[in-house]
N, C-alpha and C. Protein backbone atom coordinates (compact mmCIF):
# COMPACT_ATOMS: atom_id res chain seq x y z
N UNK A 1 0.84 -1.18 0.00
CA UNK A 1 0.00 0.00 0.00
C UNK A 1 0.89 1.25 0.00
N UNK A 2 0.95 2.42 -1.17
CA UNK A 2 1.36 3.51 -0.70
C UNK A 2 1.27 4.10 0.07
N UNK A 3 2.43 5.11 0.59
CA UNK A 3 2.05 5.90 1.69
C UNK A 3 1.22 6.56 1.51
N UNK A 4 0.01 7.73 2.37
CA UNK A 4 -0.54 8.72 2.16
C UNK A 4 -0.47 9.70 2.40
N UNK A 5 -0.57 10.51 1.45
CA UNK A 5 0.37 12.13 1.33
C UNK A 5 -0.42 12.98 1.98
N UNK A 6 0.00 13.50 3.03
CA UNK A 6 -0.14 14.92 3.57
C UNK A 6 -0.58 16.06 2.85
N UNK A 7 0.69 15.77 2.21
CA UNK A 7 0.75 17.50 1.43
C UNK A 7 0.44 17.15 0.19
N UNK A 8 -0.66 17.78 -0.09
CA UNK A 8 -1.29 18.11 -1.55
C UNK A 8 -0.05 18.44 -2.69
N UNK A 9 0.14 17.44 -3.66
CA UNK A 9 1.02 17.94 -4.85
C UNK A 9 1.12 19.19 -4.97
N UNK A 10 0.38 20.09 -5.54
CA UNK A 10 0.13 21.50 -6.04
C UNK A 10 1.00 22.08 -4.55
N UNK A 11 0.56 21.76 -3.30
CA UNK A 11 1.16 22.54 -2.38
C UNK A 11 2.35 22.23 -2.16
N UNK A 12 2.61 21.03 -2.44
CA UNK A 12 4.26 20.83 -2.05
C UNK A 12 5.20 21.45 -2.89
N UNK A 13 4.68 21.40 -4.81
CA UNK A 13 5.55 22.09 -5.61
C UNK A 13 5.57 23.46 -5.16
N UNK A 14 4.19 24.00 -5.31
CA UNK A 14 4.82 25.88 -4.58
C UNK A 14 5.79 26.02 -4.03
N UNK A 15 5.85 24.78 -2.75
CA UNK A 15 7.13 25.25 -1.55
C UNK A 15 8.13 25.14 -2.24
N UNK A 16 8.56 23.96 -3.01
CA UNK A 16 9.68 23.87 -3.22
C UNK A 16 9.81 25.05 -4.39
N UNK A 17 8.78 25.44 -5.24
CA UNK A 17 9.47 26.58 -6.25
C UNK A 17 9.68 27.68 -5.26
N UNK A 18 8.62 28.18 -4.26
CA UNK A 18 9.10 29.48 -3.92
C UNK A 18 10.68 29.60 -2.91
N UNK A 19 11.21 27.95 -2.16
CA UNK A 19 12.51 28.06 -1.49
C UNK A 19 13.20 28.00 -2.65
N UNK A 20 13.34 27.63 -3.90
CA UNK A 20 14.31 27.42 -4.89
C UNK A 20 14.31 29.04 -5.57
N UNK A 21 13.41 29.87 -5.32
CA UNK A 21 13.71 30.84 -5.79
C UNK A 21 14.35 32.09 -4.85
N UNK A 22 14.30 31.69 -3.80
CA UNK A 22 14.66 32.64 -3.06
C UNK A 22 15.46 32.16 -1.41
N UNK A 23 16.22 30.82 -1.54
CA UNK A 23 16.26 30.09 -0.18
C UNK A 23 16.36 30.65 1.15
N UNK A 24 17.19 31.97 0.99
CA UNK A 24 17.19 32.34 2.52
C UNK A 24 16.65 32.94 3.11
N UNK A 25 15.07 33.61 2.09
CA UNK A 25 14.22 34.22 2.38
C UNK A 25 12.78 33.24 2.54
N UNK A 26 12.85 32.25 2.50
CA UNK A 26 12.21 31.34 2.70
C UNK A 26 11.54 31.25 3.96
N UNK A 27 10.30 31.42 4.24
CA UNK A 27 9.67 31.62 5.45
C UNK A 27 9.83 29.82 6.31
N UNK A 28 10.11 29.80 7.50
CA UNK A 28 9.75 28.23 8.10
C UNK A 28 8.71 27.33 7.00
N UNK A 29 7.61 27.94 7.83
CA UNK A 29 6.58 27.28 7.50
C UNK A 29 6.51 26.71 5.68
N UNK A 30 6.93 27.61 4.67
CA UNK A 30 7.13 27.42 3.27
C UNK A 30 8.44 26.29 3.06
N UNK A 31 9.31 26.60 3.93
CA UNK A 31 10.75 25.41 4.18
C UNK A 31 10.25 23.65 4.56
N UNK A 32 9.32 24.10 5.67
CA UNK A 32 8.85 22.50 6.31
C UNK A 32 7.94 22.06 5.35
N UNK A 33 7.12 22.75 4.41
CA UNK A 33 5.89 22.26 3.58
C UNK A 33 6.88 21.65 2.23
N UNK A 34 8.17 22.36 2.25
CA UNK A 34 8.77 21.61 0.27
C UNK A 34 9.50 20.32 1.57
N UNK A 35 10.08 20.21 2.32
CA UNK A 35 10.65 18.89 3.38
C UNK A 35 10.08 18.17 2.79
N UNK A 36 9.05 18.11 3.44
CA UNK A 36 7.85 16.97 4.24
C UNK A 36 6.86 16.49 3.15
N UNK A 37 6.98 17.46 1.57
CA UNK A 37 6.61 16.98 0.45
C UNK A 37 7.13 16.41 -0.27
N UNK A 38 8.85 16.76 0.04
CA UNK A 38 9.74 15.97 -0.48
C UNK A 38 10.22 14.35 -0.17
N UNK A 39 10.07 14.34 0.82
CA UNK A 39 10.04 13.16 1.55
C UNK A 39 8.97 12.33 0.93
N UNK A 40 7.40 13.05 1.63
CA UNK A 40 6.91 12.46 0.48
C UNK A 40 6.83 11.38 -0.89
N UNK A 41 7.44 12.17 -1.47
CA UNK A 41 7.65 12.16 -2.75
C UNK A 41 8.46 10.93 -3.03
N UNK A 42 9.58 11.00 -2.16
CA UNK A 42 10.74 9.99 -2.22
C UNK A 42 9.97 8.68 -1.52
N UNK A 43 9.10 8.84 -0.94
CA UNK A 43 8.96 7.37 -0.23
C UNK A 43 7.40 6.99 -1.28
N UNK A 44 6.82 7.85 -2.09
CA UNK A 44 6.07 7.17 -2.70
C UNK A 44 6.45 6.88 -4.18
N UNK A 45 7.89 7.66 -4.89
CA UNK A 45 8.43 6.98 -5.79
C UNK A 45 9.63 5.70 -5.39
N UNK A 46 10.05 5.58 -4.55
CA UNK A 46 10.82 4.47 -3.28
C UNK A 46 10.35 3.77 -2.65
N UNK A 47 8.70 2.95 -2.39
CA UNK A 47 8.53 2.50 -1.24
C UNK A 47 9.23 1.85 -0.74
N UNK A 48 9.06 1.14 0.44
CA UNK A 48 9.44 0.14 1.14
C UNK A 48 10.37 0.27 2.91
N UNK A 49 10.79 -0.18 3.78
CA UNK A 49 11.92 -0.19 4.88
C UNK A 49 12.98 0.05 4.92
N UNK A 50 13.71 -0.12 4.08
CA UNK A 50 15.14 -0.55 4.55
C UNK A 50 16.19 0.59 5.09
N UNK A 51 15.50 2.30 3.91
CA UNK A 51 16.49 3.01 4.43
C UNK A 51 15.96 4.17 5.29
N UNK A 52 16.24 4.81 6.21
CA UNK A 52 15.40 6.04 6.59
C UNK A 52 16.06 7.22 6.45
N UNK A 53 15.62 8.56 5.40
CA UNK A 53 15.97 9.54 5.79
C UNK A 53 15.39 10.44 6.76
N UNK A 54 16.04 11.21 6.90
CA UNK A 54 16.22 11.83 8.42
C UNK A 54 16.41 13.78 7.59
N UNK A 55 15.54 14.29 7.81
CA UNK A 55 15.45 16.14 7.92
C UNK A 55 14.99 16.71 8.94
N UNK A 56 16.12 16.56 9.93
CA UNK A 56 15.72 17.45 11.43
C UNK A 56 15.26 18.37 11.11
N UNK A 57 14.22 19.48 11.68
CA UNK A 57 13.72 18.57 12.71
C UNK A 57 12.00 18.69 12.18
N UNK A 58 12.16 18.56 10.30
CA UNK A 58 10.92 18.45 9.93
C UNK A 58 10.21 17.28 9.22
N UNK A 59 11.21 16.53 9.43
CA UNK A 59 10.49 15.17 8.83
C UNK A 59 11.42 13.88 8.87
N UNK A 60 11.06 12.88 8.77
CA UNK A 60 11.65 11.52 8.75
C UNK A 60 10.73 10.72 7.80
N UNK A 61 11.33 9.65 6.52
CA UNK A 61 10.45 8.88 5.92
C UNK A 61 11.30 7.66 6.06
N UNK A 62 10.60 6.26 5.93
CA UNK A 62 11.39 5.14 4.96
C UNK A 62 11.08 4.71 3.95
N UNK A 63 12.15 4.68 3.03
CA UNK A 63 11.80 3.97 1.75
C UNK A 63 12.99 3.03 1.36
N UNK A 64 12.71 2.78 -0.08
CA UNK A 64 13.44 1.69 -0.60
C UNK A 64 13.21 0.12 -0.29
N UNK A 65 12.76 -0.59 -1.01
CA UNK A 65 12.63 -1.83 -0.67
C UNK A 65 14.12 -2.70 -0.33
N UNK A 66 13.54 -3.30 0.97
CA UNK A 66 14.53 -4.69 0.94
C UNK A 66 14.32 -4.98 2.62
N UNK A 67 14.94 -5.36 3.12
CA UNK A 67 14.53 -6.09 4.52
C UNK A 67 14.01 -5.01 5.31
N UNK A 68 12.61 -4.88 6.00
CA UNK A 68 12.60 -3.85 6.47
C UNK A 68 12.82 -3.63 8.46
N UNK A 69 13.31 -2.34 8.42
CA UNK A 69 13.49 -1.94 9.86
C UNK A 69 12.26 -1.52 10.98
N UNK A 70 12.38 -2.44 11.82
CA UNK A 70 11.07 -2.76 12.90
C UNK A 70 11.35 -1.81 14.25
N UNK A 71 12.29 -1.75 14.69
CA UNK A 71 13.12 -1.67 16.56
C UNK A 71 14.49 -1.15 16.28
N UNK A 72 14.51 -0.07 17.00
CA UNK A 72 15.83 0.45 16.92
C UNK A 72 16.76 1.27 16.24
N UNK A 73 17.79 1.89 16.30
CA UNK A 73 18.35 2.57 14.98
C UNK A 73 18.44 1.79 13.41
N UNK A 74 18.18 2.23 12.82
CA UNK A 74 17.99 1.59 11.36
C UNK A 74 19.14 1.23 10.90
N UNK A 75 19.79 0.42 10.16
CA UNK A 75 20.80 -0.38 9.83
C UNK A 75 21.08 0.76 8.62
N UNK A 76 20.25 1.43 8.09
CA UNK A 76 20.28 2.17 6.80
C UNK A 76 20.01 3.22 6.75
N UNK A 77 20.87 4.77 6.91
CA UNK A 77 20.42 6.05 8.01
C UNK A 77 21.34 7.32 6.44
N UNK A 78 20.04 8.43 6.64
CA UNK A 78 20.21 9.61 5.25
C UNK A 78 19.90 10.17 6.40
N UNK A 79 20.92 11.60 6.65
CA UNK A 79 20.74 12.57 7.44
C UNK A 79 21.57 13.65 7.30
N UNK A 80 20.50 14.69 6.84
CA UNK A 80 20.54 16.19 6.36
C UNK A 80 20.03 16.94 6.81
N UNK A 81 20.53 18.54 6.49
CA UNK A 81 19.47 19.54 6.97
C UNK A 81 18.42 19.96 5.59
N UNK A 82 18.01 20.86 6.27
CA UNK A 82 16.55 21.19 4.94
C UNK A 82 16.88 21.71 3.76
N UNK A 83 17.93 22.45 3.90
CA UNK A 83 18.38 23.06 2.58
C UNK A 83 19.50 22.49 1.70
N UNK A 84 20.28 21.04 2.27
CA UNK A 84 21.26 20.88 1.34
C UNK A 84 20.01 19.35 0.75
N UNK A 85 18.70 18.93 2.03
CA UNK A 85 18.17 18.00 0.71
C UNK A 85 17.66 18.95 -0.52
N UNK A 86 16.93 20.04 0.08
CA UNK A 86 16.07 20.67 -1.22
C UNK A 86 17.30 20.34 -2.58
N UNK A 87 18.28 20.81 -2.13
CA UNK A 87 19.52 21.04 -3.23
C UNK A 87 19.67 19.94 -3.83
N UNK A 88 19.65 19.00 -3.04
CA UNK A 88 19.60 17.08 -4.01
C UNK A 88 18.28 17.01 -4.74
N UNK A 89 17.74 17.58 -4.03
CA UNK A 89 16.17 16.90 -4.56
C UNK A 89 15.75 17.46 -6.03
N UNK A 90 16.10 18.96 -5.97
CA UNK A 90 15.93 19.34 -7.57
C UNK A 90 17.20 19.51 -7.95
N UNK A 91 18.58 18.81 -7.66
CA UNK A 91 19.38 18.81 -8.41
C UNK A 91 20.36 19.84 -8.52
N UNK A 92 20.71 20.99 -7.22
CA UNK A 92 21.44 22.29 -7.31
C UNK A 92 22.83 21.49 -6.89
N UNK A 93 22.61 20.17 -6.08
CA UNK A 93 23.91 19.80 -5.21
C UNK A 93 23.40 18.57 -5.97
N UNK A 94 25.11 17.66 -5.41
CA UNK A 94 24.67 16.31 -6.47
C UNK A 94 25.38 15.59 -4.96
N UNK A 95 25.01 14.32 -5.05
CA UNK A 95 25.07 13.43 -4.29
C UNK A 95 26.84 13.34 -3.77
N UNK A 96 27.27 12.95 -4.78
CA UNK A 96 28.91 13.10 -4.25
C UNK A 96 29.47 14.55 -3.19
N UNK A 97 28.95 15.12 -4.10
CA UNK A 97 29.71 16.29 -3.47
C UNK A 97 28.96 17.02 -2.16
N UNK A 98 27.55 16.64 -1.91
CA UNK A 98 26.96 16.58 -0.73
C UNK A 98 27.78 16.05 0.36
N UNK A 99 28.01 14.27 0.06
CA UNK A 99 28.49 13.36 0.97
C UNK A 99 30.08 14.06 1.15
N UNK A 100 30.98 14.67 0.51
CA UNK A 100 32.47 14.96 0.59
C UNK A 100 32.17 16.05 1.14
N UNK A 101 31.13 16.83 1.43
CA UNK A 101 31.67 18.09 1.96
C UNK A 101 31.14 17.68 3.61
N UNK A 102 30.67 16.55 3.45
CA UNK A 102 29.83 16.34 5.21
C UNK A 102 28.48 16.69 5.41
N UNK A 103 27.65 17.20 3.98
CA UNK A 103 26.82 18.09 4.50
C UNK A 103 25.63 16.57 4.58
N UNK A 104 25.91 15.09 4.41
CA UNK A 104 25.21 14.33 4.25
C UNK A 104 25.63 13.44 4.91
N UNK A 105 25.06 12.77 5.95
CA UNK A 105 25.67 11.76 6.71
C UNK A 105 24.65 10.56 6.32
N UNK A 106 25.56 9.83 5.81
CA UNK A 106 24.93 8.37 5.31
C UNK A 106 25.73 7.12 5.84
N UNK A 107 24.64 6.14 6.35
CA UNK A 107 25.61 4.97 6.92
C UNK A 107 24.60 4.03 6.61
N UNK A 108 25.56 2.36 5.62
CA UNK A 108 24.65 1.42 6.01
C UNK A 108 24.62 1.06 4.63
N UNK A 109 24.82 0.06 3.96
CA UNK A 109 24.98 -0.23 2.29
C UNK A 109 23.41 0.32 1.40
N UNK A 110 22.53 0.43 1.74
CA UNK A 110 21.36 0.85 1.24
C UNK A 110 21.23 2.61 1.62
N UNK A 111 22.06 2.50 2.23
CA UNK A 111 21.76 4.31 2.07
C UNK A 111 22.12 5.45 1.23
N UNK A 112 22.62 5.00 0.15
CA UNK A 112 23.48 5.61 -0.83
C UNK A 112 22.20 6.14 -1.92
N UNK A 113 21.59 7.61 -1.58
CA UNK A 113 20.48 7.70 -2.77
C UNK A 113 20.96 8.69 -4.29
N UNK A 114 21.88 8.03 -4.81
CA UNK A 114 22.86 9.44 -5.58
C UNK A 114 21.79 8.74 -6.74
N UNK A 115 21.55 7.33 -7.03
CA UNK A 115 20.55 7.04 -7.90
C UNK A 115 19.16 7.39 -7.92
N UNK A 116 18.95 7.71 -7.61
CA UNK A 116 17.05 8.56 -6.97
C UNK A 116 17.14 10.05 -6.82
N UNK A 117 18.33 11.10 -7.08
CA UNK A 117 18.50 12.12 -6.82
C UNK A 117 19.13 12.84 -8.20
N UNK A 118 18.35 13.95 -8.53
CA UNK A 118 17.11 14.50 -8.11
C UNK A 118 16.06 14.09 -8.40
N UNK A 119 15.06 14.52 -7.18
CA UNK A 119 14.07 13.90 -7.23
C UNK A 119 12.89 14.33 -8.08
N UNK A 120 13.28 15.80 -8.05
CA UNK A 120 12.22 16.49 -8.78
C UNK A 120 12.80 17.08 -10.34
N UNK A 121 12.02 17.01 -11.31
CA UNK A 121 12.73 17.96 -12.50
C UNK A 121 12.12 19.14 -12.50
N UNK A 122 12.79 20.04 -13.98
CA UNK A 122 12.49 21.10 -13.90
C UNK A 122 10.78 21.33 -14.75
N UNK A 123 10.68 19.72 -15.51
CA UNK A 123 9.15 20.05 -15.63
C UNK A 123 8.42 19.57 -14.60
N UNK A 124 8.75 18.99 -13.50
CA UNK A 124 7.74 18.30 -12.41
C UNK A 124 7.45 19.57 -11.96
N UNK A 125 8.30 20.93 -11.56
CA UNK A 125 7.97 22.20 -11.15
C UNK A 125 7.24 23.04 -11.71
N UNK A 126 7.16 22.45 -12.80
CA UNK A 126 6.90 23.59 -14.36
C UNK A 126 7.81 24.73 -14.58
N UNK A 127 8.82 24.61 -14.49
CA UNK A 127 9.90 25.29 -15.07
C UNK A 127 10.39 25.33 -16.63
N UNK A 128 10.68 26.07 -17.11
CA UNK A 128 11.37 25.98 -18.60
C UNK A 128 13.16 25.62 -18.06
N UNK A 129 13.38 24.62 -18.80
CA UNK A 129 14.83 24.26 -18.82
C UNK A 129 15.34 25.32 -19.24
């Protein structure tokens, strides 16, 4: 069964276009709504257990199929702040260079999402390339 989304499509893209257009003027509340849609997003194009990301302190999902995690710290752990996922998610930061600068702490052979990233394109936003 998919997960069920919170955040209304239409509302989650706003957030993420209006933090991508302006990030540090980005109100909270507009920051936690592109998160928590993003996440979203990733665990209903990803289902499954195995890995959990982690966006203190506005959201947590699991996805990815394969053995899943019941009790305890997760064998398979993505942990970021809000603005360097937005940056994976539509693609401003790329997975390598996230993980080398530290700004991505990943542990656990399934936690590696450089294949699933970005998550969003520039027509999922309605953007012109």
């Amino acid at each position: 069964m998919p997960p069920r989304r919170r955040t209304p499509v239409e509302v989650g893209r706003d957030a993420v276009r209006a933090w991508a257009a302006d990030p540090p003027g980005t109100q909270r509340a507009t920051l936690a709504t592109a998160v928590r849609f993003t996440l979203e997003e990733l665990s209903v194009r990803h289902p499954g257990g195995s890995c959990e990301v982690r966006v203190p302190p506005f959201g947590v999902v699991q996805c990815l199929a394969g053995p899943r995690h019941t009790r305890g710290t997760p064998p398979n752990v993505v942990q970021t702040d809000a603005g360097c996922w937005l940056e994976l998610v539509i693609g401003r930061s790329s997975w390598a260079e996230a993980v080398a600068a530290g700004r991505v702490l990943a542990s656990g052979e399934r936690s590696d999402l450089s294949g699933l990233l970005p998550l969003l394109s520039t027509g999922d936003l309605g953007w012109n390339a």
